[in-house]
N, C-alpha and C. Protein backbone atom coordinates (compact mmCIF):
# COMPACT_ATOMS: atom_id res chain seq x y z
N UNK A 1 0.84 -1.18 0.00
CA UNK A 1 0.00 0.00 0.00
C UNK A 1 0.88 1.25 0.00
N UNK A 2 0.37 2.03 -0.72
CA UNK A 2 1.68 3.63 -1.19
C UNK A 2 0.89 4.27 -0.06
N UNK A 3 2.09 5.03 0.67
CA UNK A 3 1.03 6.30 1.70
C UNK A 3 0.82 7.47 0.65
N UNK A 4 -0.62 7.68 2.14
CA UNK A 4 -0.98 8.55 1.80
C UNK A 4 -0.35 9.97 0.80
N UNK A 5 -0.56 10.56 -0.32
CA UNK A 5 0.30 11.36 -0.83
C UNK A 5 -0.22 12.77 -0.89
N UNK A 6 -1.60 13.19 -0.62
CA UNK A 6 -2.33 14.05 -0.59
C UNK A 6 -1.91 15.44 0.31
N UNK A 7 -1.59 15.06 1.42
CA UNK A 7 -1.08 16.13 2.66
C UNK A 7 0.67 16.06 2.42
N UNK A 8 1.25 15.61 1.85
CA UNK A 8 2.69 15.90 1.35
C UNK A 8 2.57 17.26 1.39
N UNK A 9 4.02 17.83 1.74
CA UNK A 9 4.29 18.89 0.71
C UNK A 9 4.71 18.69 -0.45
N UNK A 10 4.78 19.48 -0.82
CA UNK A 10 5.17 19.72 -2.58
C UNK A 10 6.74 20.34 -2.51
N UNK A 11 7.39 19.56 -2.39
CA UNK A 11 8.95 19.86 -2.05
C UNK A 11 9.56 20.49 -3.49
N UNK A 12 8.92 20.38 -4.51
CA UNK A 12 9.37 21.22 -5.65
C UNK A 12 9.07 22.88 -5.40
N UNK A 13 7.94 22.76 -4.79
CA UNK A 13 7.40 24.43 -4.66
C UNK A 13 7.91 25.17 -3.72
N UNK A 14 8.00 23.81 -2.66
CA UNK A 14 8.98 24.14 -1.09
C UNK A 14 10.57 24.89 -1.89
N UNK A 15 11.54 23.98 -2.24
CA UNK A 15 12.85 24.59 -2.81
C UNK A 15 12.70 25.74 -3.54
N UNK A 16 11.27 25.88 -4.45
CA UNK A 16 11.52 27.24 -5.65
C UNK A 16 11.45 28.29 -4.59
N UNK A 17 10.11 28.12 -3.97
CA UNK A 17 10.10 29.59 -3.09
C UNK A 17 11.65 29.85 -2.22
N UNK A 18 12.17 29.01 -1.87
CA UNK A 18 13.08 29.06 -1.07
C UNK A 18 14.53 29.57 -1.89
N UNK A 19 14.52 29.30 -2.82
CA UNK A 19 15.84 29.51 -4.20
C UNK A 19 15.37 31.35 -4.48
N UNK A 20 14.05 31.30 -4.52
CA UNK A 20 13.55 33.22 -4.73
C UNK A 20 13.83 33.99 -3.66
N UNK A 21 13.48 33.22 -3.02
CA UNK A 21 14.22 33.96 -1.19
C UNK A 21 14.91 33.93 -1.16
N UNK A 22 16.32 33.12 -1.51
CA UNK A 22 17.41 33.05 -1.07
C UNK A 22 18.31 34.12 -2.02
N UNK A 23 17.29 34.30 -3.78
CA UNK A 23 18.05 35.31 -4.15
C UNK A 23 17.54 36.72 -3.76
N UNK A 24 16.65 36.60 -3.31
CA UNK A 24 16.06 38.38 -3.19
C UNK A 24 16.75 38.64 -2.12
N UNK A 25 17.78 37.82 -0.93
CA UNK A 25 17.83 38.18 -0.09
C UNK A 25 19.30 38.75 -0.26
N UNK A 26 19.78 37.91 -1.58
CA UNK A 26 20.96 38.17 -1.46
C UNK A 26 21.50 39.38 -2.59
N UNK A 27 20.06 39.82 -3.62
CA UNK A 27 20.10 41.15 -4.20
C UNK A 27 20.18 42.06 -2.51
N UNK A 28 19.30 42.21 -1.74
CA UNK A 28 19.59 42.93 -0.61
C UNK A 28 20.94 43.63 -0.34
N UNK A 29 21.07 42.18 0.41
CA UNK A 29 22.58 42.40 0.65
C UNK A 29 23.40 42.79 -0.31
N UNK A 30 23.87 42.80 -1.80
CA UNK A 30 24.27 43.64 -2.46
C UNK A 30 24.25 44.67 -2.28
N UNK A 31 22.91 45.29 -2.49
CA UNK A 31 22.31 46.68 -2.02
C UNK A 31 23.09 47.18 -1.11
N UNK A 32 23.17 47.05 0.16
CA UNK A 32 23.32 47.42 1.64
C UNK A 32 24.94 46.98 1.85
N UNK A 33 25.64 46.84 1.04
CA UNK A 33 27.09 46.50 0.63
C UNK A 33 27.32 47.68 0.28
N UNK A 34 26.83 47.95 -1.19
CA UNK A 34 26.94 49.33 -2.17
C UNK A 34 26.49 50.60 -1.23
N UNK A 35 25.65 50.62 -0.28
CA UNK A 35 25.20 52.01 0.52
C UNK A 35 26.55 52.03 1.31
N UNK A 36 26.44 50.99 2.52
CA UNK A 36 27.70 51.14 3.27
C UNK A 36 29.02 51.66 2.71
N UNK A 37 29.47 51.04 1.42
CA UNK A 37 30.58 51.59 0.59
C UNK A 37 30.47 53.00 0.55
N UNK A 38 28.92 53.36 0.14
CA UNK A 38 28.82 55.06 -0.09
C UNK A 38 29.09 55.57 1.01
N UNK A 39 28.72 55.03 2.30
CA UNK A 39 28.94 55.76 3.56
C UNK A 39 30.43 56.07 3.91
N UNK A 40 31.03 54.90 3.67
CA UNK A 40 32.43 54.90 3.96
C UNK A 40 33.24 55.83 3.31
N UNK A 41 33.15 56.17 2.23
CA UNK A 41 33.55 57.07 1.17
C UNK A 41 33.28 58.42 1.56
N UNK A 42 31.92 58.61 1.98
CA UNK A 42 31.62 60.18 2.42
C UNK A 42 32.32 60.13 4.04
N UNK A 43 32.40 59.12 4.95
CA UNK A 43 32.77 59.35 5.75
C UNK A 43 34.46 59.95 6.19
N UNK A 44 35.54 59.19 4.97
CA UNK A 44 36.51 59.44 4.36
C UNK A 44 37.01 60.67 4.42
N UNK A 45 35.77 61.78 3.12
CA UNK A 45 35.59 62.63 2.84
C UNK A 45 35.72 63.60 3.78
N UNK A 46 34.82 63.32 4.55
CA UNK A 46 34.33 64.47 6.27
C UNK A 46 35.30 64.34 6.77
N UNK A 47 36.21 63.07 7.26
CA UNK A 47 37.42 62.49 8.25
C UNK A 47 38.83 63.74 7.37
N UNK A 48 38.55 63.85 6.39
CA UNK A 48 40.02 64.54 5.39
C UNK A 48 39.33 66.39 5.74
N UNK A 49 38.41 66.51 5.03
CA UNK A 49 38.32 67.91 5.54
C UNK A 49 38.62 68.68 6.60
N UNK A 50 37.63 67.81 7.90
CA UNK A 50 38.15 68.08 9.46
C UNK A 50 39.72 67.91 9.18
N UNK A 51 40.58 67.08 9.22
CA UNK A 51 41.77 66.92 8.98
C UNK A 51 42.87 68.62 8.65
N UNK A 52 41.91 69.06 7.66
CA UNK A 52 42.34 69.94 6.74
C UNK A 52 42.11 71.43 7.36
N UNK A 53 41.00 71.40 8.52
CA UNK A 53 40.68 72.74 9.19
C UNK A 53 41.76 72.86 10.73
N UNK A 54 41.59 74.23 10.48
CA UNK A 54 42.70 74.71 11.52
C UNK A 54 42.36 74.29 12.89
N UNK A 55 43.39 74.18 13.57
CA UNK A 55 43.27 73.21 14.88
C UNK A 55 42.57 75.26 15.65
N UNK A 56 42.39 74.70 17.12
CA UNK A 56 41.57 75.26 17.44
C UNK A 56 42.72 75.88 18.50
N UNK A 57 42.47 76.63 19.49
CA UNK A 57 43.50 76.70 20.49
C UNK A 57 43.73 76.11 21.47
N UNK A 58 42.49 75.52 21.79
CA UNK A 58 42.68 74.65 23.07
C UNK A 58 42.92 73.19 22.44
N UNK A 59 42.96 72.90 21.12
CA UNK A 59 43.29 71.54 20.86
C UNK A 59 44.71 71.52 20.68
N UNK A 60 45.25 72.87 20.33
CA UNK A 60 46.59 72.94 19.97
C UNK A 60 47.55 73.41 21.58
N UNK A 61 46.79 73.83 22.48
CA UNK A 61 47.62 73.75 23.82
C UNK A 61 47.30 72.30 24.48
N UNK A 62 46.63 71.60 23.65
CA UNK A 62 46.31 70.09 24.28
C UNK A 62 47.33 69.24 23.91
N UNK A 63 47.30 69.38 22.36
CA UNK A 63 48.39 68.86 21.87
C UNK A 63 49.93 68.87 22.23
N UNK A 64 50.19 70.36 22.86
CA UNK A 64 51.48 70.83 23.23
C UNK A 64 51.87 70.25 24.23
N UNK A 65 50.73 69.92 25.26
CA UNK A 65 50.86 69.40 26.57
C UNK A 65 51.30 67.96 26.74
N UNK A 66 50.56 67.43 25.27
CA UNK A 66 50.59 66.11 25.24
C UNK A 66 51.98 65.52 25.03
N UNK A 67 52.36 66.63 24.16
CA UNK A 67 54.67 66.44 23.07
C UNK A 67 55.01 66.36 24.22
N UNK A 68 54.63 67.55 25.52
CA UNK A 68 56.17 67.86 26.16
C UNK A 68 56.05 67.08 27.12
């Protein structure tokens, strides 16, 4: 006697949905790769400018304090 086959899942439909999920999830993550990159880049950006502005006076008698 073959069991019952009626209440099976359907393990073909089970894997597809699961193969669409597994790529939409991993377009995502692409995504959110490429933003972070953008972040890092502008953050770069901000980190070099500050860099580039004149120290202040009390950062520069901080600094002095710190050499000697």
């Amino acid at each position: 006697m073959l069991p019952n086959t009626d209440d099976a899942p359907d393990v073909r439909a089970i894997v597809m949905s699961l193969a669409s999920e597994a790529a939409s999830l991993d377009a995502h993550v692409r995504r959110l790769r490429e933003e972070i990159s953008g972040v890092d880049a502008r953050l770069d950006a901000v980190h070099e400018s500050l860099r580039g502005l004149p120290a202040s006076r009390s950062r520069a008698r901080a600094r002095e304090r710190s050499t000697v």
